[in-house]
Protein backbone atom coordinates (compact mmCIF):
# COMPACT_ATOMS: atom_id res chain seq x y z
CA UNK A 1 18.31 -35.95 6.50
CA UNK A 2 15.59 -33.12 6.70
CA UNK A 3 12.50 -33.58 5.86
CA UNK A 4 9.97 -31.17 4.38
CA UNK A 5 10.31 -28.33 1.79
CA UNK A 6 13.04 -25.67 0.85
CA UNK A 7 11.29 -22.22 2.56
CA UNK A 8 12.14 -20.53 -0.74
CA UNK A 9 10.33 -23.53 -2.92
CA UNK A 10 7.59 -23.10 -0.70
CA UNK A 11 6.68 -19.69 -1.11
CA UNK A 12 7.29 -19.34 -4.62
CA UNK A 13 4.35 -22.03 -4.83
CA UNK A 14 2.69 -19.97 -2.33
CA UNK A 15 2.97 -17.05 -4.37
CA UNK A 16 2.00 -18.89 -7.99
CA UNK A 17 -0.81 -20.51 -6.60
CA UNK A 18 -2.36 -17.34 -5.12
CA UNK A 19 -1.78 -15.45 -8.45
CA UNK A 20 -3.56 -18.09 -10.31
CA UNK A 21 -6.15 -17.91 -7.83
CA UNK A 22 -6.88 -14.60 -7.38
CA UNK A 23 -6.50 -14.02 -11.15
CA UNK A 24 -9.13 -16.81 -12.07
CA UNK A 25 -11.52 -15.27 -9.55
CA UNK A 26 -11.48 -12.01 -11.32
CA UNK A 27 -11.57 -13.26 -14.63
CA UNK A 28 -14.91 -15.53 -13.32
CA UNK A 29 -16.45 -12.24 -11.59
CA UNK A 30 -16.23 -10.19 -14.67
CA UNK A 31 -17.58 -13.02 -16.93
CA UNK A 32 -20.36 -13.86 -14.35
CA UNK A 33 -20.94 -10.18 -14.44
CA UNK A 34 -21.00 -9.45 -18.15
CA UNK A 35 -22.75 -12.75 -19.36
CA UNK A 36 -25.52 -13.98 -16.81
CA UNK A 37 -26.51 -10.38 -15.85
CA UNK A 38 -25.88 -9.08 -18.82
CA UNK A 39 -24.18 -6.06 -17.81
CA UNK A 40 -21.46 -6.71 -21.07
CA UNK A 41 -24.45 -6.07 -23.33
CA UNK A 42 -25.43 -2.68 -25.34
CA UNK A 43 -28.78 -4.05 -26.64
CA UNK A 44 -32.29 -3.24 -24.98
CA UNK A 45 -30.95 -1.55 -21.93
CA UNK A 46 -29.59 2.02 -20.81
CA UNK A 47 -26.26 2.90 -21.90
CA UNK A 48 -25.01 3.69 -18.39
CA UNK A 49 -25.15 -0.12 -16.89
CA UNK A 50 -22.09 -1.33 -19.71
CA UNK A 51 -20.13 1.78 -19.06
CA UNK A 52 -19.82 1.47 -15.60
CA UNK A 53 -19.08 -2.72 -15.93
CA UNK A 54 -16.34 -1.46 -17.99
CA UNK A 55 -15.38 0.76 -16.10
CA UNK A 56 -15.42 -1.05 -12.85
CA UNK A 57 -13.45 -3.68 -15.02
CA UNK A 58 -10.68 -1.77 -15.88
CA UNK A 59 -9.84 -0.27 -12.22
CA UNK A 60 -10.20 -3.72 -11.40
CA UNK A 61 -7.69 -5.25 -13.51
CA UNK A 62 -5.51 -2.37 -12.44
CA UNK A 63 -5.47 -2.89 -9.12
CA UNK A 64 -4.86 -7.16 -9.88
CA UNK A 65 -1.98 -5.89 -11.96
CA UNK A 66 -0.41 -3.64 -8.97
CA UNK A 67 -0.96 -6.33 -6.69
CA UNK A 68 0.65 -9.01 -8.66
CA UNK A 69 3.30 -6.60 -9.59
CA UNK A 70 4.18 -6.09 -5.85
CA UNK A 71 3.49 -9.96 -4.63
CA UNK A 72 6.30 -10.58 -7.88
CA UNK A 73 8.71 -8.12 -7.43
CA UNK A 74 9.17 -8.70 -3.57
CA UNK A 75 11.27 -11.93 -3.34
């Protein structure tokens, strides 16, 4: 009897755990980001600092979307 995992099983662990991971690291950048340094915030500081967060946020979450979009749709 063999021993081990189904290749397919495996990677489609592979591939959930490394969504999960790579989303959760985004999510805790961007809240690291906007809370502790305050870069979320309107009040007391120039205008320009939350824009670009935002901004920055946005392409960001683009670019995890297209990457989860291809890791999902390959397989």
């Amino acid at each position: 009897m063999e021993q081990g995992w189904d290749p397919q099983v495996k990677n489609l662990f592979v591939k959930i755990l490394n969504s999960i991971a790579i989303t959760l690291l985004w999510m805790m950048t961007c809240a690291t980001a906007g809370l502790y340094f305050q870069l979320g915030y309107f009040n007391g500081q120039s205008v320009i600092y939350p824009i670009i967060f935002y901004a920055v946020m946005a392409v960001t979450l683009f670019l995890l979307v297209r990457y989860l979009y291809k890791t999902w749709k390959n397989g």
